[in-house]
N, C-alpha and C. Protein backbone atom coordinates (compact mmCIF):
# COMPACT_ATOMS: atom_id res chain seq x y z
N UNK A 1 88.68 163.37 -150.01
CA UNK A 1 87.88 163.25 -148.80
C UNK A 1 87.25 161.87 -148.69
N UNK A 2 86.50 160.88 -149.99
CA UNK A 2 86.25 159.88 -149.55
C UNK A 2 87.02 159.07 -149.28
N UNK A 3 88.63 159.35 -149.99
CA UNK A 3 89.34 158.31 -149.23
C UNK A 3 89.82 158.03 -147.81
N UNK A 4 89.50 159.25 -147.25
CA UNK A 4 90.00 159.16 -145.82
C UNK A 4 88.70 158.85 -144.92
N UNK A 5 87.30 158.62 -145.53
CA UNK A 5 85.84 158.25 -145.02
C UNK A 5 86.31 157.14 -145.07
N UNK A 6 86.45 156.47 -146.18
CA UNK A 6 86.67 155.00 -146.25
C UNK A 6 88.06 154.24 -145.37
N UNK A 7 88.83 155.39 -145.09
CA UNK A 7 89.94 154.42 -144.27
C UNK A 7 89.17 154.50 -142.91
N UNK A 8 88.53 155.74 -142.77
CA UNK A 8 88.33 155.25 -141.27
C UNK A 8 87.09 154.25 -141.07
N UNK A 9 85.87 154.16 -142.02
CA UNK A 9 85.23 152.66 -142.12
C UNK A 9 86.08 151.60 -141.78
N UNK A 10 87.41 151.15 -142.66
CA UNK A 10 87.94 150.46 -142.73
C UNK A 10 88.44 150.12 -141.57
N UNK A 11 89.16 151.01 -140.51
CA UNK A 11 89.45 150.93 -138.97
C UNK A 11 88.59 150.69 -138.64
N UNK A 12 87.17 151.15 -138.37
CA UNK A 12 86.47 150.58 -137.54
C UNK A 12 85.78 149.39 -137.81
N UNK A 13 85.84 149.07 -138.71
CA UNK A 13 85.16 147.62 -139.20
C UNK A 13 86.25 146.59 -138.78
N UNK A 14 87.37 146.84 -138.78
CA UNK A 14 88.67 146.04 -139.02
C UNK A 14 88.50 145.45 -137.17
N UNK A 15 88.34 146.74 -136.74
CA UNK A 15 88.57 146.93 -134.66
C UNK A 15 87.17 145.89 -134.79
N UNK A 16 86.46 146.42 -134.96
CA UNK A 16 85.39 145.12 -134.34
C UNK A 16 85.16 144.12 -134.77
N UNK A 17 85.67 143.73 -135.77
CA UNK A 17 86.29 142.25 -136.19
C UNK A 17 86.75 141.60 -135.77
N UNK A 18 87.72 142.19 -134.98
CA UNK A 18 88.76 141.93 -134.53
C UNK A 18 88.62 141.87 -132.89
N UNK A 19 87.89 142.49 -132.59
CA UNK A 19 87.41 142.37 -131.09
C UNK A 19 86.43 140.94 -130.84
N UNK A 20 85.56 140.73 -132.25
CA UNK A 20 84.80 139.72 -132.09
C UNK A 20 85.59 138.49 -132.18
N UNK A 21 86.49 138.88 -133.09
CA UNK A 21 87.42 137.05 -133.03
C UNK A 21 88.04 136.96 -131.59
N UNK A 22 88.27 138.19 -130.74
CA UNK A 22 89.11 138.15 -129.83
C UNK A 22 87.93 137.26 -128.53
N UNK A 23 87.06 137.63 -128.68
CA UNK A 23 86.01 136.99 -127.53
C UNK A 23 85.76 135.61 -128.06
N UNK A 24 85.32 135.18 -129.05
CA UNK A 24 85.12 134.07 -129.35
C UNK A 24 86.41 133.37 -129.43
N UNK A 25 87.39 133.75 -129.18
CA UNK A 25 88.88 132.67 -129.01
C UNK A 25 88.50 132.53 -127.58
N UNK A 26 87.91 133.30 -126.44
CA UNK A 26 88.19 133.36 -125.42
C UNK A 26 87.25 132.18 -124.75
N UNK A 27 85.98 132.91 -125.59
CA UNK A 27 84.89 131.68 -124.90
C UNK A 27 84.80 130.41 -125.38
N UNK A 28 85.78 130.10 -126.24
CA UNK A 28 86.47 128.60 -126.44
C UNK A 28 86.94 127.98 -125.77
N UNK A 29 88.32 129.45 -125.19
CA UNK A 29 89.30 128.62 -124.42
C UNK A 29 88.27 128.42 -122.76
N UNK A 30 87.48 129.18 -122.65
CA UNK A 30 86.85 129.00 -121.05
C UNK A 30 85.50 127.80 -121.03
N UNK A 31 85.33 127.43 -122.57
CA UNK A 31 84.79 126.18 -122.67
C UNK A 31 85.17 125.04 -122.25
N UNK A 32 86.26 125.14 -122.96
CA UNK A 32 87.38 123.89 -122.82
C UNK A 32 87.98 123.36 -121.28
N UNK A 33 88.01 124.44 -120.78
CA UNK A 33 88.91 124.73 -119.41
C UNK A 33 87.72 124.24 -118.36
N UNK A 34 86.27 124.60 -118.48
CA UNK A 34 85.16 124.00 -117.54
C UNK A 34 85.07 121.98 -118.29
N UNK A 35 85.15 121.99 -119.41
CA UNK A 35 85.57 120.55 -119.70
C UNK A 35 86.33 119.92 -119.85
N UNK A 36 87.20 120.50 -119.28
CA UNK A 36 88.63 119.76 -118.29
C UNK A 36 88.08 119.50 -116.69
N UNK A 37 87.72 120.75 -116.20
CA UNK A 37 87.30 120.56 -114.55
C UNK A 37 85.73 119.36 -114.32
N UNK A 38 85.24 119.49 -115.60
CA UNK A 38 83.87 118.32 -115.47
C UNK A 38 84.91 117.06 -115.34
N UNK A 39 85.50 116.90 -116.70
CA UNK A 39 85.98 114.91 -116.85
C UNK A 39 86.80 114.98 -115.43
N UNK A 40 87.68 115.79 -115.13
CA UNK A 40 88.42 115.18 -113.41
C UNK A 40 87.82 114.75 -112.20
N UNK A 41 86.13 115.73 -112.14
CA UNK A 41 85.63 114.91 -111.05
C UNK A 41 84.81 114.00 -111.69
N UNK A 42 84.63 114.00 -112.64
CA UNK A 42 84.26 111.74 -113.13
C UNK A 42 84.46 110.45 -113.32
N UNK A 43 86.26 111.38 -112.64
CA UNK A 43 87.33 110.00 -112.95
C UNK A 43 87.05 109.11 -111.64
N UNK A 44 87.49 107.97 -111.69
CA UNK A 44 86.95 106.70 -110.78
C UNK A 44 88.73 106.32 -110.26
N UNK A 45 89.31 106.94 -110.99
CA UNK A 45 90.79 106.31 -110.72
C UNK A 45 91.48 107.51 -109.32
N UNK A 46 90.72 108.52 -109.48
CA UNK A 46 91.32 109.46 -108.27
C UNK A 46 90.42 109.50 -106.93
N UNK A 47 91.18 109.80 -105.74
CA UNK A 47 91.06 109.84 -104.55
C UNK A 47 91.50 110.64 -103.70
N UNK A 48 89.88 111.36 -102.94
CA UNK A 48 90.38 112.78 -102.35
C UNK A 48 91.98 112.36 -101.22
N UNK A 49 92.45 113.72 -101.31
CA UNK A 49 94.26 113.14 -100.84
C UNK A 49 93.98 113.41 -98.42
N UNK A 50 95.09 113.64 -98.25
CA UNK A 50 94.59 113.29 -96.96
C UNK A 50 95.80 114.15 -96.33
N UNK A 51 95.51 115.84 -97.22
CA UNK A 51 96.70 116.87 -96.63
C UNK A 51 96.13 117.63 -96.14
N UNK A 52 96.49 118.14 -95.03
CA UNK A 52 95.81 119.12 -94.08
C UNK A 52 95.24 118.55 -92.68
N UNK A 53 95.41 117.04 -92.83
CA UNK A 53 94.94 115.80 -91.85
C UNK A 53 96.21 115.68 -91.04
N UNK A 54 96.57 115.66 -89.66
CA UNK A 54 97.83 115.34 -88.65
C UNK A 54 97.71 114.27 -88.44
């Protein structure tokens, strides 16, 4: 009987481990992705384009 207490500890410790690495990969990648969209509007080399203009 404790071995089957301890496997299911083991699942659930394992799942929310594993859920936590899964968010913190995420709010990396949505870090990264807002400091991509900051440096493009700071660039000096681009110029709004002139589509949608007849």
């Amino acid at each position: 009987m404790s071995e089957f207490l301890f496997f299911i500890i083991g699942i659930m410790l394992g799942g929310v481990v594993g859920v936590v690495m899964m968010c913190l990969v995420q709010i990396n990648r949505l870090s990264e992705r807002k400091g991509d969209a900051d440096a493009e509007t700071k660039r000096a080399d681009t110029f709004p384009s002139d589509r949608g203009r007849s």
